[in-house]
C-alpha atoms as a PDB file:
ATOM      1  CA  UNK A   1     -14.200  -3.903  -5.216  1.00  0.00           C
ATOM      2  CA  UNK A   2     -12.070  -1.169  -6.211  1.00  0.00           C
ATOM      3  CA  UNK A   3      -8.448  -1.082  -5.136  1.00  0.00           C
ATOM      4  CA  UNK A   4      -5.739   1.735  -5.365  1.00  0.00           C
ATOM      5  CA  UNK A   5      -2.018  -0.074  -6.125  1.00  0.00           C
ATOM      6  CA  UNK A   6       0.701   2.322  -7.395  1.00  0.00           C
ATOM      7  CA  UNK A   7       1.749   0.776 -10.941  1.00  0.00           C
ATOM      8  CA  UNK A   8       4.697   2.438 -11.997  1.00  0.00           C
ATOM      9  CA  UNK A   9       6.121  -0.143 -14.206  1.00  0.00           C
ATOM     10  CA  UNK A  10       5.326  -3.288 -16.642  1.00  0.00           C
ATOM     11  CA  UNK A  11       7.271  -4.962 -14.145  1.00  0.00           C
ATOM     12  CA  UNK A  12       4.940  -3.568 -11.248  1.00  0.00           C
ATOM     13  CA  UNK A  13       1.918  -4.342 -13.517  1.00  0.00           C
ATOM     14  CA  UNK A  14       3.064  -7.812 -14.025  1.00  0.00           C
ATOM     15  CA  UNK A  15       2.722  -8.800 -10.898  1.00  0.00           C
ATOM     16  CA  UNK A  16      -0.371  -7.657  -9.811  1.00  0.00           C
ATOM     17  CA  UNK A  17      -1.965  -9.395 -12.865  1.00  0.00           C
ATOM     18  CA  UNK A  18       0.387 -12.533 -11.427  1.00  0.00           C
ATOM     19  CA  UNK A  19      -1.261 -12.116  -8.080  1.00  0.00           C
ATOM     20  CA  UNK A  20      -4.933 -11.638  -8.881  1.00  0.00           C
ATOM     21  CA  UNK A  21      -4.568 -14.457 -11.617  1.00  0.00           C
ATOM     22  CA  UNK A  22      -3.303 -16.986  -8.910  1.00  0.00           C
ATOM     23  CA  UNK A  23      -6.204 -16.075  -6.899  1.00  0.00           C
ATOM     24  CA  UNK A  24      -9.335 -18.730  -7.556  1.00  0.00           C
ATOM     25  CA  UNK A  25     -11.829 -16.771  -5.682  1.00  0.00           C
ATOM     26  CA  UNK A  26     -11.599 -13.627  -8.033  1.00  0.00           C
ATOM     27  CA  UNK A  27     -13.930 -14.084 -11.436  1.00  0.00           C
ATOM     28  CA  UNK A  28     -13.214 -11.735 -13.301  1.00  0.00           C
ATOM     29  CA  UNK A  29     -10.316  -8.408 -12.501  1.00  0.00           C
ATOM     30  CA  UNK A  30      -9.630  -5.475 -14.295  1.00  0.00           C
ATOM     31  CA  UNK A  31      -6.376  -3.097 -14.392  1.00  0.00           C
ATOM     32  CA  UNK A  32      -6.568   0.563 -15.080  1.00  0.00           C
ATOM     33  CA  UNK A  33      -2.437   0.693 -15.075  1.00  0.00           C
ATOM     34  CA  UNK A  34      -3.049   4.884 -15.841  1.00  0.00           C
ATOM     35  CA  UNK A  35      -5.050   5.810 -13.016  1.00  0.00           C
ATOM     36  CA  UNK A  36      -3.586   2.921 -10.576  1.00  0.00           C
ATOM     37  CA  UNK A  37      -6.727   0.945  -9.954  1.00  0.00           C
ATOM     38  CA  UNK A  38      -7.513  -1.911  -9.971  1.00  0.00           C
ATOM     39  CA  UNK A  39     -11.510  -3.579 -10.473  1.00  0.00           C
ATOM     40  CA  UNK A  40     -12.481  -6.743  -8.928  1.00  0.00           C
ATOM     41  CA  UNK A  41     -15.171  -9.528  -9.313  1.00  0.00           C
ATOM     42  CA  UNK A  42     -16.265 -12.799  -7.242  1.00  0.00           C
ATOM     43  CA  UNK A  43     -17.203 -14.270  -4.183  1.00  0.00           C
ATOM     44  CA  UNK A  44     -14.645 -13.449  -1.172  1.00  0.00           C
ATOM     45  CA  UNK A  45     -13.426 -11.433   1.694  1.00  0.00           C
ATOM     46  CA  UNK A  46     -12.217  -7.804   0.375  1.00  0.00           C
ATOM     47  CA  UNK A  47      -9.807  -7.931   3.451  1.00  0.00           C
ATOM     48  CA  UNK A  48      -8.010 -11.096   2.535  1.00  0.00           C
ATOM     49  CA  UNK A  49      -7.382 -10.305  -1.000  1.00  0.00           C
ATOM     50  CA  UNK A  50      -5.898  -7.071  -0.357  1.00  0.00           C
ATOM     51  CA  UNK A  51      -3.996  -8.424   2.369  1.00  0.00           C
ATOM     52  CA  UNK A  52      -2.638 -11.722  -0.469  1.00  0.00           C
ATOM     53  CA  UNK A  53      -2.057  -8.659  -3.211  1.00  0.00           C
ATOM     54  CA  UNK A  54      -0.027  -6.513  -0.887  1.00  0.00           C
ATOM     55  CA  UNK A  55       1.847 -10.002   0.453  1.00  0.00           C
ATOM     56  CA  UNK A  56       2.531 -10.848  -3.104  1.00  0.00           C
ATOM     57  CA  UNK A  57       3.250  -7.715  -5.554  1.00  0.00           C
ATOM     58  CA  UNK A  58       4.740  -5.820  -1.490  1.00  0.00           C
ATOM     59  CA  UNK A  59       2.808  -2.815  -2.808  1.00  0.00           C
ATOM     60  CA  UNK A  60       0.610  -0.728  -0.958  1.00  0.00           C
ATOM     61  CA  UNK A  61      -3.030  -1.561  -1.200  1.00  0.00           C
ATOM     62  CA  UNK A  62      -5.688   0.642  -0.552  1.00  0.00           C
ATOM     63  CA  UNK A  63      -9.625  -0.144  -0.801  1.00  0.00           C
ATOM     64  CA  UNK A  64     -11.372   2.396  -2.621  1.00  0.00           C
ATOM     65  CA  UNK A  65     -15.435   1.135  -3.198  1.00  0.00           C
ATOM     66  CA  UNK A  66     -16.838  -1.843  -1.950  1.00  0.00           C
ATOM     67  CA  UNK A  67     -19.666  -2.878  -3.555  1.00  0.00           C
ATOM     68  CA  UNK A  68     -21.634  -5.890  -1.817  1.00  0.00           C
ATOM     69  CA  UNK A  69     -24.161  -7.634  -3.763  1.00  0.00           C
ATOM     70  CA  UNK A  70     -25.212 -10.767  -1.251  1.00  0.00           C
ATOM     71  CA  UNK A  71     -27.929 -12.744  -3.120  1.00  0.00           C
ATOM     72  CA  UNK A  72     -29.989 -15.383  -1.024  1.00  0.00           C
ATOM     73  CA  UNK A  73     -29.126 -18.892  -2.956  1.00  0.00           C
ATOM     74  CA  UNK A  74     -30.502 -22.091  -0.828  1.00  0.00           C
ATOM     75  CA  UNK A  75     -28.438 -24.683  -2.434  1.00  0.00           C
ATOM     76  CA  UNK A  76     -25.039 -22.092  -2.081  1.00  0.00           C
ATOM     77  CA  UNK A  77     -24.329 -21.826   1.988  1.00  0.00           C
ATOM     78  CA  UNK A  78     -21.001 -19.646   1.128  1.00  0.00           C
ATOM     79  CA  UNK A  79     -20.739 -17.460   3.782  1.00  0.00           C
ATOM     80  CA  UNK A  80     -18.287 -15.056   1.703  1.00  0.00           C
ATOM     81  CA  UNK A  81     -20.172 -11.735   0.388  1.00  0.00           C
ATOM     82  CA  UNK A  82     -20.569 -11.524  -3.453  1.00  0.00           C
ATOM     83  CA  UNK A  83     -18.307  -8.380  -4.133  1.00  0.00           C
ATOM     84  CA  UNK A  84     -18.789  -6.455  -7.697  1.00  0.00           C
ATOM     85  CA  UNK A  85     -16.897  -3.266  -8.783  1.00  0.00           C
ATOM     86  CA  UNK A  86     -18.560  -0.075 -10.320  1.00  0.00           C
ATOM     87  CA  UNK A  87     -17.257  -0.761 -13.563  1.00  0.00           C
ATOM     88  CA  UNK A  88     -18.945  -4.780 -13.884  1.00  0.00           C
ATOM     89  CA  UNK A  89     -23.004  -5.036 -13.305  1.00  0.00           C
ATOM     90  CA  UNK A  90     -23.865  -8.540 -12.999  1.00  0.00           C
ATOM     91  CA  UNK A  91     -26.829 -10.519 -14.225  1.00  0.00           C
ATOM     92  CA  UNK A  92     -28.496 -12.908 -11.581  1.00  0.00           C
ATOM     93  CA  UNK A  93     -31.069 -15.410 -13.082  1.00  0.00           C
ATOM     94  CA  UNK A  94     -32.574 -18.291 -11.246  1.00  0.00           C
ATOM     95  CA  UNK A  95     -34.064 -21.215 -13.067  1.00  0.00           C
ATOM     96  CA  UNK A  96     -36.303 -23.353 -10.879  1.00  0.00           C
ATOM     97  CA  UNK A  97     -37.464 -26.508 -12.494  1.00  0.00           C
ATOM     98  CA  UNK A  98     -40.181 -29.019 -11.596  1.00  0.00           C
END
């Protein structure tokens, strides 16, 4: 997912990297402080971590690209949509054994 925060500041990107590292459902996250994005990884609901990053930083959030990538994974009943951004392409591999 792809998010648009205004990052004027060290102080401004400070806390948005406080607020997406205090988030356990986020993998991975990546900051692009010149253009004022900011690239995110996991397993969760877009709305609810925009929703925790605007409660936390009290910056304007706005969703850019959602990019779903829902794999079907019998032993994983996580209802939560596996969310990539354009900038990360994951590697699925499933190893069945006998």
């Amino acid at each position: 997912m792809v998010m648009r925060i205004n990052i004027d500041c060290n102080g401004c990107y400070k806390k948005v990297r406080r607020a997406l590292l205090n988030m356990k459902e986020l993998q991975t996250h990546s900051i692009e402080k010149n253009h004022c994005r900011v690239s995110v990884f996991g397993r969760f609901n877009p709305q609810d971590v925009a929703i925790k990053i605007r409660k936390e930083t009290n910056r304007r959030v706005e969703i850019l690209d959602i990019q779903d990538f829902s794999t079907i994974d019998e032993d994983h009943h996580d209802q939560r949509p596996y969310i990539t951004s354009g900038t990360l392409h994951p590697t699925t591999t499933t190893l069945k054994l006998a």
